[in-house]
N, C-alpha and C. Protein backbone atom coordinates (compact mmCIF):
# COMPACT_ATOMS: atom_id res chain seq x y z
N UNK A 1 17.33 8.76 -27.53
CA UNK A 1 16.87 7.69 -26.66
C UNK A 1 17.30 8.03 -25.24
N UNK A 2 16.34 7.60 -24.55
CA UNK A 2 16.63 7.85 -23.05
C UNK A 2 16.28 7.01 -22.02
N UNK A 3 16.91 6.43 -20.92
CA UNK A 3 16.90 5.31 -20.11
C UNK A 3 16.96 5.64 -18.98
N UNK A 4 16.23 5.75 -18.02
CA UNK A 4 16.29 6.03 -16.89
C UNK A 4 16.68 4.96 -16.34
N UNK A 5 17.67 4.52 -15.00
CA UNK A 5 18.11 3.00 -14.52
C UNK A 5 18.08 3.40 -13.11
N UNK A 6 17.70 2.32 -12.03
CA UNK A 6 17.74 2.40 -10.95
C UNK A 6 18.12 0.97 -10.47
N UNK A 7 18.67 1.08 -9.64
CA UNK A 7 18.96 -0.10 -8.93
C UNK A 7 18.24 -0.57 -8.22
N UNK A 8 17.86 -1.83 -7.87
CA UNK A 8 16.44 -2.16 -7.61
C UNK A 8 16.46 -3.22 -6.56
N UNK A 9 16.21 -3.56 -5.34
CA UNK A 9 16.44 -4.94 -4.50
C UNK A 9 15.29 -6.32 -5.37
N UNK A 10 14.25 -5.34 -5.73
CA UNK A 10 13.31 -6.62 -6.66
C UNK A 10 12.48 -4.99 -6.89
N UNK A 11 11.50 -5.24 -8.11
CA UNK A 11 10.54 -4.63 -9.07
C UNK A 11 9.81 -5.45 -10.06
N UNK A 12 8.29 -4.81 -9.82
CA UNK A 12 6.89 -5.68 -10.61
C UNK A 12 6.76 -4.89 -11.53
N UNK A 13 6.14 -5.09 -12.35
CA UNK A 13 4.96 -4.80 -13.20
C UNK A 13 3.67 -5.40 -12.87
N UNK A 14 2.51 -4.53 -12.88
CA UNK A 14 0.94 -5.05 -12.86
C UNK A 14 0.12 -4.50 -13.89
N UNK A 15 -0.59 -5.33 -14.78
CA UNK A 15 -1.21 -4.49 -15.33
C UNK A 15 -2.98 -5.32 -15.45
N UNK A 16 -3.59 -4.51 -15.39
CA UNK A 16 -4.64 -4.58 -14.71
C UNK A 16 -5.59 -5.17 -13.63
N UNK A 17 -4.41 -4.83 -12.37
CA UNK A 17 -4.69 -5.83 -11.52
C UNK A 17 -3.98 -7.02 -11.48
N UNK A 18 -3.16 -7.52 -11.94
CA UNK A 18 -2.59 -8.91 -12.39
C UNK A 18 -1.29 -8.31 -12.56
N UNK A 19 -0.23 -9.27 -11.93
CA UNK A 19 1.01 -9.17 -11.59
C UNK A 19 1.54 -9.93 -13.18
N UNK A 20 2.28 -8.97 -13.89
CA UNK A 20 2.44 -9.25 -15.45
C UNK A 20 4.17 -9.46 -15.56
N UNK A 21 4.99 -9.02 -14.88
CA UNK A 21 6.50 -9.31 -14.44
C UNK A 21 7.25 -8.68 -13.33
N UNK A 22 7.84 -9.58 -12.88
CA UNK A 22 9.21 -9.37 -11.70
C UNK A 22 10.29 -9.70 -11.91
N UNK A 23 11.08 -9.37 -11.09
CA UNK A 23 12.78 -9.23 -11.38
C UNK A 23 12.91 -9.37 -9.59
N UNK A 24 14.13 -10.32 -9.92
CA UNK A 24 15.19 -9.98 -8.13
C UNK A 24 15.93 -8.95 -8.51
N UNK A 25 16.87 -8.66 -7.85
CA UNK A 25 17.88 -7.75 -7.59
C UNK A 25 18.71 -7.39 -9.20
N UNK A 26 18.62 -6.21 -9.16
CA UNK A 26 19.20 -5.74 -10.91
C UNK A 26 18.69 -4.23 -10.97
N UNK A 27 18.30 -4.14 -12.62
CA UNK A 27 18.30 -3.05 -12.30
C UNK A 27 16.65 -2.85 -13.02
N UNK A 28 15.92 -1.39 -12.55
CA UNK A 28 14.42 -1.10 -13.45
C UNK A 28 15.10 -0.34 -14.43
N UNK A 29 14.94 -0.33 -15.82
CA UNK A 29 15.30 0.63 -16.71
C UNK A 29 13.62 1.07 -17.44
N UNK A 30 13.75 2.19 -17.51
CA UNK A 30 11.84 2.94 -17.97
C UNK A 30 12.79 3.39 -19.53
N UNK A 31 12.53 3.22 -20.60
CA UNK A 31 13.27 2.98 -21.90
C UNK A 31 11.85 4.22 -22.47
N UNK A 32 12.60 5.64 -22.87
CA UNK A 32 11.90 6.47 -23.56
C UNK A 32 12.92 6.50 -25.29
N UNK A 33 11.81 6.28 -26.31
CA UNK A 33 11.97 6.56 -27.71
C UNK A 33 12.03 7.72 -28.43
N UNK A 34 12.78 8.40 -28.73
CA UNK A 34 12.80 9.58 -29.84
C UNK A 34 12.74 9.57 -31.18
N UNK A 35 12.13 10.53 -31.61
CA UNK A 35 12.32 10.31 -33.12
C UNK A 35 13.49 10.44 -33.32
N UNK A 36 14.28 9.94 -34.83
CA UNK A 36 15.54 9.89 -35.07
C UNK A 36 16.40 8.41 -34.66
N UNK A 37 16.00 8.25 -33.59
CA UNK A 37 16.24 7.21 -32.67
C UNK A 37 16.96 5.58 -34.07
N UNK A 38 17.92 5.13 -33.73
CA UNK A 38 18.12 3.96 -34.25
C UNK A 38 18.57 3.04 -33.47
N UNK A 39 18.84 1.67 -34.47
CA UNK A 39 18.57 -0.01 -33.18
C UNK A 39 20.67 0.78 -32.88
N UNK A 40 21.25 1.42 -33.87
CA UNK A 40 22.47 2.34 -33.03
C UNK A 40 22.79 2.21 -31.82
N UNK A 41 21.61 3.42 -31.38
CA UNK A 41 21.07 4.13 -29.93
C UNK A 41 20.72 3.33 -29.10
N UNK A 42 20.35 1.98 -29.26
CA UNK A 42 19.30 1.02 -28.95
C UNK A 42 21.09 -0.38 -28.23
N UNK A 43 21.87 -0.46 -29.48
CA UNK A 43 22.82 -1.09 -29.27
C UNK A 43 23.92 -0.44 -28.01
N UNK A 44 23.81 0.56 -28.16
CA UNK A 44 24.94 1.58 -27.49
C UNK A 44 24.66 1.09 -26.03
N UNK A 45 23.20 2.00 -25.64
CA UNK A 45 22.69 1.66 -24.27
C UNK A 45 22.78 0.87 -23.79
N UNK A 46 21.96 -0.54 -24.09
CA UNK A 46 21.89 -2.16 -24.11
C UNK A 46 23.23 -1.95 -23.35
N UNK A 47 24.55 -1.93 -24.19
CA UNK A 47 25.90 -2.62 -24.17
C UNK A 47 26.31 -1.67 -22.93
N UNK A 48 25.98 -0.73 -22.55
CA UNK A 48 26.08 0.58 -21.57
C UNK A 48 25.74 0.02 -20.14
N UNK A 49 24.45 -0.02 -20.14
CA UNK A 49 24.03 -0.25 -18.98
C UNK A 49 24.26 -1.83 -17.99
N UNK A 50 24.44 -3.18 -18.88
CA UNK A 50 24.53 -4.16 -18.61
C UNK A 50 25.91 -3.80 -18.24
N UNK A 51 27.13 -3.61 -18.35
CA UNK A 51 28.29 -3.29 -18.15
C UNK A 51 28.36 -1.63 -17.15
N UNK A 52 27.80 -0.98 -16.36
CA UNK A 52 27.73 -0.33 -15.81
C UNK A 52 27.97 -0.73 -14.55
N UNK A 53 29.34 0.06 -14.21
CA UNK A 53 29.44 -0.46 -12.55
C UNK A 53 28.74 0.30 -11.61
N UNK A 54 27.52 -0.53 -11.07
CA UNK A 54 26.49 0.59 -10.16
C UNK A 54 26.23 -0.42 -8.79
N UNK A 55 27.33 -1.42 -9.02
CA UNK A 55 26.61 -2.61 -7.66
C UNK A 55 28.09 -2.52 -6.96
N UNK A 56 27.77 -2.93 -5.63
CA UNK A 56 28.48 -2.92 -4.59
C UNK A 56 29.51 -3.88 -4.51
N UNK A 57 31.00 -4.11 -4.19
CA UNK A 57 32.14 -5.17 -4.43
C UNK A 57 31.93 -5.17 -3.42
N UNK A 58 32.86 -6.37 -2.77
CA UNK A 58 32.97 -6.65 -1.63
C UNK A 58 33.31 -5.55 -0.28
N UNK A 59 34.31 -4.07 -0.70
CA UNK A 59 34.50 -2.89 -0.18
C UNK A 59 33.31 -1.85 -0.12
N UNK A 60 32.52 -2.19 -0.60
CA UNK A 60 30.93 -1.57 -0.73
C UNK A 60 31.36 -0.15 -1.95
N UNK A 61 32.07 -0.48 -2.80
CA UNK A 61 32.42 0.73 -3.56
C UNK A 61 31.50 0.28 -5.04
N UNK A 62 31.36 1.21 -5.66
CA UNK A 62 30.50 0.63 -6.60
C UNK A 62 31.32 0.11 -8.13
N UNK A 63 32.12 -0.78 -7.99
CA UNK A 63 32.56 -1.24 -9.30
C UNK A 63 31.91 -2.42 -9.94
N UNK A 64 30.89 -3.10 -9.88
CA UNK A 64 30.09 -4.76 -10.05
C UNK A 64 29.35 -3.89 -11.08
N UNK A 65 29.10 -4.70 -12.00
CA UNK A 65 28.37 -4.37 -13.19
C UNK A 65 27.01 -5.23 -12.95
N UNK A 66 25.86 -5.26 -14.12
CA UNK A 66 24.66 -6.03 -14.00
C UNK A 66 25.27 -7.76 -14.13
N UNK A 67 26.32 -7.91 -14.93
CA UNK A 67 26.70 -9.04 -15.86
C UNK A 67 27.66 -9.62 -14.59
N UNK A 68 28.24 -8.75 -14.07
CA UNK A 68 29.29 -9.53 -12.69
C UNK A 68 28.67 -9.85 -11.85
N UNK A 69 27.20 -9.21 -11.13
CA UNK A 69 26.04 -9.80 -10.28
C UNK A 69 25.75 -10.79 -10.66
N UNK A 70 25.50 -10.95 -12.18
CA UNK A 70 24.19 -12.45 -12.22
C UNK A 70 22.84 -11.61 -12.14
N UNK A 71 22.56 -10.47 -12.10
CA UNK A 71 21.02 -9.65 -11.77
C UNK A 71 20.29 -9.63 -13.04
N UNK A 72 19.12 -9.03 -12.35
CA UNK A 72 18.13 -9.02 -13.72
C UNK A 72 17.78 -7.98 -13.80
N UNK A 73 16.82 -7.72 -14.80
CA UNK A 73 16.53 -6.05 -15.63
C UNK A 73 15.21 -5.97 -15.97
N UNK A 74 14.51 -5.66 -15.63
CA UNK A 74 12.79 -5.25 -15.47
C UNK A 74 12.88 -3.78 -16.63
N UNK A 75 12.29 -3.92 -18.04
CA UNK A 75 12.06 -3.36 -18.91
C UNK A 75 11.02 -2.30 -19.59
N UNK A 76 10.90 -0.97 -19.24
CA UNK A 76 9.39 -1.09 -18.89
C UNK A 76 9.32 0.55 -20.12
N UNK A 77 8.94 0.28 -21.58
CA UNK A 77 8.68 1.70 -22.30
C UNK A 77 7.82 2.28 -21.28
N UNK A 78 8.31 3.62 -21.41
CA UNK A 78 8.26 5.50 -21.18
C UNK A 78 8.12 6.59 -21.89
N UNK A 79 7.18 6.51 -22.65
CA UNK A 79 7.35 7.83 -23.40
C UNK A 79 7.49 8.79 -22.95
N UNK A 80 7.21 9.14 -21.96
CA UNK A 80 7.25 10.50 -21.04
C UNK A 80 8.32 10.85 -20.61
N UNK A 81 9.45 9.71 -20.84
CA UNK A 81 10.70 10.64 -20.56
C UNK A 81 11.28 11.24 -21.85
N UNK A 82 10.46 11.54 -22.94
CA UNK A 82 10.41 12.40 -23.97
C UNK A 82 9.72 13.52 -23.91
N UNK A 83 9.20 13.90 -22.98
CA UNK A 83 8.21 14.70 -22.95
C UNK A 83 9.27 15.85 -22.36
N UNK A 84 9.19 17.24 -23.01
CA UNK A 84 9.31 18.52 -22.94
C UNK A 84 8.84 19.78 -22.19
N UNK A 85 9.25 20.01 -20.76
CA UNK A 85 8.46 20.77 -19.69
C UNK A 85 9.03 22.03 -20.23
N UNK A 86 10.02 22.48 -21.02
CA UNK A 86 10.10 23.58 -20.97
C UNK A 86 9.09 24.93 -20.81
N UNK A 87 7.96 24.83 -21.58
CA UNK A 87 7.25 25.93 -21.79
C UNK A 87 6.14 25.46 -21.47
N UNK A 88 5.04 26.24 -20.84
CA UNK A 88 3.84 26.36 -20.06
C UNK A 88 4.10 25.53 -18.85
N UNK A 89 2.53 24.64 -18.95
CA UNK A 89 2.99 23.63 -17.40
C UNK A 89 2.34 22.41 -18.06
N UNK A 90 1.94 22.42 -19.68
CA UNK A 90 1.49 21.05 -20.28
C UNK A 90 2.68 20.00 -20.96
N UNK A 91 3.38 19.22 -20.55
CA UNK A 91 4.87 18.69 -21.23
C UNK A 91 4.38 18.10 -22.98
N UNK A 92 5.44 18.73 -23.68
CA UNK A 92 5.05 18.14 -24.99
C UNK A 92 5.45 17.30 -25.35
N UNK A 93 5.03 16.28 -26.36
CA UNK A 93 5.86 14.88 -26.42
C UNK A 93 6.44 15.00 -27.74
N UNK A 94 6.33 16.42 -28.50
CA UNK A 94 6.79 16.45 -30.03
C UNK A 94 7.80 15.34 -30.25
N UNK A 95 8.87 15.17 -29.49
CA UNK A 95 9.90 14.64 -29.37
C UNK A 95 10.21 12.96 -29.71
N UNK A 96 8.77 12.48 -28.80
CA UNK A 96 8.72 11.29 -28.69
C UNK A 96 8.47 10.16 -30.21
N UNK A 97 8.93 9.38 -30.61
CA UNK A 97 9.07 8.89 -31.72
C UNK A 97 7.43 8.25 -32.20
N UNK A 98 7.16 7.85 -33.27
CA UNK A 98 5.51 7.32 -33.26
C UNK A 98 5.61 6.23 -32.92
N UNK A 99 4.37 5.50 -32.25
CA UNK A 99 4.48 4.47 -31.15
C UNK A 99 4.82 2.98 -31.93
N UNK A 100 4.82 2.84 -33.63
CA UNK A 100 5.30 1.61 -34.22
C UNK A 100 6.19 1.38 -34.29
N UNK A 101 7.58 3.02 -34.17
CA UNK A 101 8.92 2.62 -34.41
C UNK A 101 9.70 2.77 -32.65
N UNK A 102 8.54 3.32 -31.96
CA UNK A 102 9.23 3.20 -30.80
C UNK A 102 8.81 1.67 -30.24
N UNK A 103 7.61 1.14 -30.51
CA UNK A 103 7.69 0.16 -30.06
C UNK A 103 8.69 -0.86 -30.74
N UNK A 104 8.79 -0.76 -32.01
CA UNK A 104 10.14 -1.82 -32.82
C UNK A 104 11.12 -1.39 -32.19
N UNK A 105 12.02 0.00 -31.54
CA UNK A 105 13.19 -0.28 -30.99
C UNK A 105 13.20 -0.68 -29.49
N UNK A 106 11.98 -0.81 -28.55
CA UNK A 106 11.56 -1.00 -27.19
C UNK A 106 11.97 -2.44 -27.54
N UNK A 107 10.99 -2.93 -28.10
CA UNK A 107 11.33 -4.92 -28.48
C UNK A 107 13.04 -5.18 -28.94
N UNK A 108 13.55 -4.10 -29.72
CA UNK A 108 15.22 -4.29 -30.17
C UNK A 108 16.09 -4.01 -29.11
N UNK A 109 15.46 -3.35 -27.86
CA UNK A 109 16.43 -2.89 -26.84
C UNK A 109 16.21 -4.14 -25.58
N UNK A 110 14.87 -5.07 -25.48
CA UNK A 110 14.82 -6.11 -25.12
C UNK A 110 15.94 -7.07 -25.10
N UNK A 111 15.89 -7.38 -26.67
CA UNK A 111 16.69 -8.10 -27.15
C UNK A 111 17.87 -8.13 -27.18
N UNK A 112 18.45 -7.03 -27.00
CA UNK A 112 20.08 -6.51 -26.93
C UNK A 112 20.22 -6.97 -25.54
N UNK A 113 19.70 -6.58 -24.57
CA UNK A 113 19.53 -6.92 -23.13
C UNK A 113 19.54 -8.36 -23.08
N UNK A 114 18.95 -8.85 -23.55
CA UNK A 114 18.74 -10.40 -23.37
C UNK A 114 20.56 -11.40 -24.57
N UNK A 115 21.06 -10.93 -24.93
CA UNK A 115 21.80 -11.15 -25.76
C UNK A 115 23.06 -10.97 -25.15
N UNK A 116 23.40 -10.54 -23.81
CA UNK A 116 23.85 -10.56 -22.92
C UNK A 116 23.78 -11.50 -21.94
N UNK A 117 22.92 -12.36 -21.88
CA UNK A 117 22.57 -13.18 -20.96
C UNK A 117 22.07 -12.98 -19.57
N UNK A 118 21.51 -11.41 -20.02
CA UNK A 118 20.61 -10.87 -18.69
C UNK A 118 18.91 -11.39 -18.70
N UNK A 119 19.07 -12.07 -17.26
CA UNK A 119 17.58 -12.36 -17.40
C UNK A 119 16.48 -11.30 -17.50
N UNK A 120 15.51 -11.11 -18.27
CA UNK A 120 14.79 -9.61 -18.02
C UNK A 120 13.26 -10.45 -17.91
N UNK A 121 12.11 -8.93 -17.26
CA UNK A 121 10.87 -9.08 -17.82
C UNK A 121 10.98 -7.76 -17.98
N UNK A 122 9.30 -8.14 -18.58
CA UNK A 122 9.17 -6.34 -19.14
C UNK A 122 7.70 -6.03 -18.88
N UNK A 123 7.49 -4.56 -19.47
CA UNK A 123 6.34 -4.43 -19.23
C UNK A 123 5.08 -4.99 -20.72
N UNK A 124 4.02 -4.05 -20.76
CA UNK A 124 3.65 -4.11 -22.24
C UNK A 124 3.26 -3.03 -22.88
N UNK A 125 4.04 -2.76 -24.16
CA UNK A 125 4.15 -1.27 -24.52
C UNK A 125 2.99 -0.65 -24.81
N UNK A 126 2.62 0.42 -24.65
CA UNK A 126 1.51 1.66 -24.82
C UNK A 126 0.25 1.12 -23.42
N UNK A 127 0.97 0.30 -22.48
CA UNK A 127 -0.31 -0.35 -21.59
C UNK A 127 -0.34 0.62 -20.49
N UNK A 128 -1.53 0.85 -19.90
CA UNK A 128 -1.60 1.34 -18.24
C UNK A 128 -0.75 0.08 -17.50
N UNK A 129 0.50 0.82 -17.03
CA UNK A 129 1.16 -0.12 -16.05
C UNK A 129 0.92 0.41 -14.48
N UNK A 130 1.39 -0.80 -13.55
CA UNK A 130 2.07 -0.19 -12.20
C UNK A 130 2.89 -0.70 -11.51
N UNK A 131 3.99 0.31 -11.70
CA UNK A 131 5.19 -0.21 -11.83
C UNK A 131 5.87 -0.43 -10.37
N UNK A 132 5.99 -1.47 -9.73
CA UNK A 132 6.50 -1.45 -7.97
C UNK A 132 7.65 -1.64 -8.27
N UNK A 133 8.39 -0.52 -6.90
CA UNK A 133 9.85 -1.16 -6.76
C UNK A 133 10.69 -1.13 -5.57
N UNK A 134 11.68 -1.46 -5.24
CA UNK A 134 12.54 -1.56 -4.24
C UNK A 134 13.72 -0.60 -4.38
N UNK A 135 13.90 0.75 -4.87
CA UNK A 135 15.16 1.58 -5.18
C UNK A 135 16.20 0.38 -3.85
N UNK A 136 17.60 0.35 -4.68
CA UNK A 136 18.54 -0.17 -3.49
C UNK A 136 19.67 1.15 -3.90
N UNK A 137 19.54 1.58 -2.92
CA UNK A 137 20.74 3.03 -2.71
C UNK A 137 20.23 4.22 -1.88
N UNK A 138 19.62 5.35 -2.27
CA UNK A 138 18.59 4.83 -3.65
C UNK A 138 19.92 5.01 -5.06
N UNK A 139 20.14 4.44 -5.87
CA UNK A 139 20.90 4.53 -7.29
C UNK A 139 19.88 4.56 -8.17
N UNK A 140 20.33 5.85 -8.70
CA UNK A 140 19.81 6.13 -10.00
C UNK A 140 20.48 6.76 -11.03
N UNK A 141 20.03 6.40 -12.27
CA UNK A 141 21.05 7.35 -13.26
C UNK A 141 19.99 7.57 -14.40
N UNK A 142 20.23 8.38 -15.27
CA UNK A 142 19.47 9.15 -16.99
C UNK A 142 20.64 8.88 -18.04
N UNK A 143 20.59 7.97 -18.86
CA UNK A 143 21.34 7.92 -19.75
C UNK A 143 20.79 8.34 -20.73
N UNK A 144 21.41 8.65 -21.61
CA UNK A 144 21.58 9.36 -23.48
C UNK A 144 22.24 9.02 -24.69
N UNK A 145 21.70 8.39 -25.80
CA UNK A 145 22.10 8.56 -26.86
C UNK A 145 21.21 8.94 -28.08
N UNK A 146 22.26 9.77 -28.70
CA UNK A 146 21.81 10.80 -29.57
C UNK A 146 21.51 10.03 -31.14
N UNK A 147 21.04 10.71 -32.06
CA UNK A 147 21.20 10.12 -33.14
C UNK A 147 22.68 11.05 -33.67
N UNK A 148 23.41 10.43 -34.14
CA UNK A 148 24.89 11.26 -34.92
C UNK A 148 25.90 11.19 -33.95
């Protein structure tokens, strides 16, 4: 499993034309599925990222977590951050889990998020999105968990 997170001043979702969710200040996480992948991997992150000190204290140093802000979390599946550039210039998605069990742990990684008492929206899985945002830093990070 893989989570891309950015820190965000506010971030939309649109999908077709129509503004489908927003968030104030928190963070965008783009949530890619692997095969192997369990609600584990799914629990780990969740509990990872909401507790991640990536926001500014009063010294402007970064120790504030999502949960010490009060911020919110804009949710948005990625398969493509499964995708494999190594060889040629076509990325392969062998990697990427099939879209019923990635979408069951996308909805379980929701939920973990929300079980925290982080306000979230999200996107809608396997949809043409477009995703707006406000990078605040810019902060960004790639998190990982493995299966084992």
């Amino acid at each position: 499993m893989k989570v891309l997170i950015q820190r965000v001043k506010k971030a939309s979702v649109t999908i077709e034309n129509k503004l489908y969710s927003e968030i104030e200040s928190g963070i965008l996480a783009l949530v890619g599925i692997e095969k192997g992948d369990s609600t584990e991997q799914v629990e780990k992150l969740a509990k990872k990222i909401v507790n991640l000190r990536i926001f500014p204290d009063e010294n402007d140093k970064m120790n504030l977590s999502l949960i010490d802000t009060s911020g919110e979390m804009l949710i948005v599946s990625q398969f493509t951050l499964c995708g494999d550039c190594k060889k040629g210039t076509r990325p392969s998605f062998d990697k990427s889990a099939p879209p019923e069990v990635a979408n069951e742990l996308y909805e379980y990684f929701i939920k973990e998020v929300q079980s925290y008492g982080i306000k979230t929206g999200t996107g809608v899985f396997g949809a043409m999105m477009e995703v707006e945002l406000i990078n605040d830093g810019p902060v960004t990070f790639m998190l990982e968990a493995h299966n084992g």
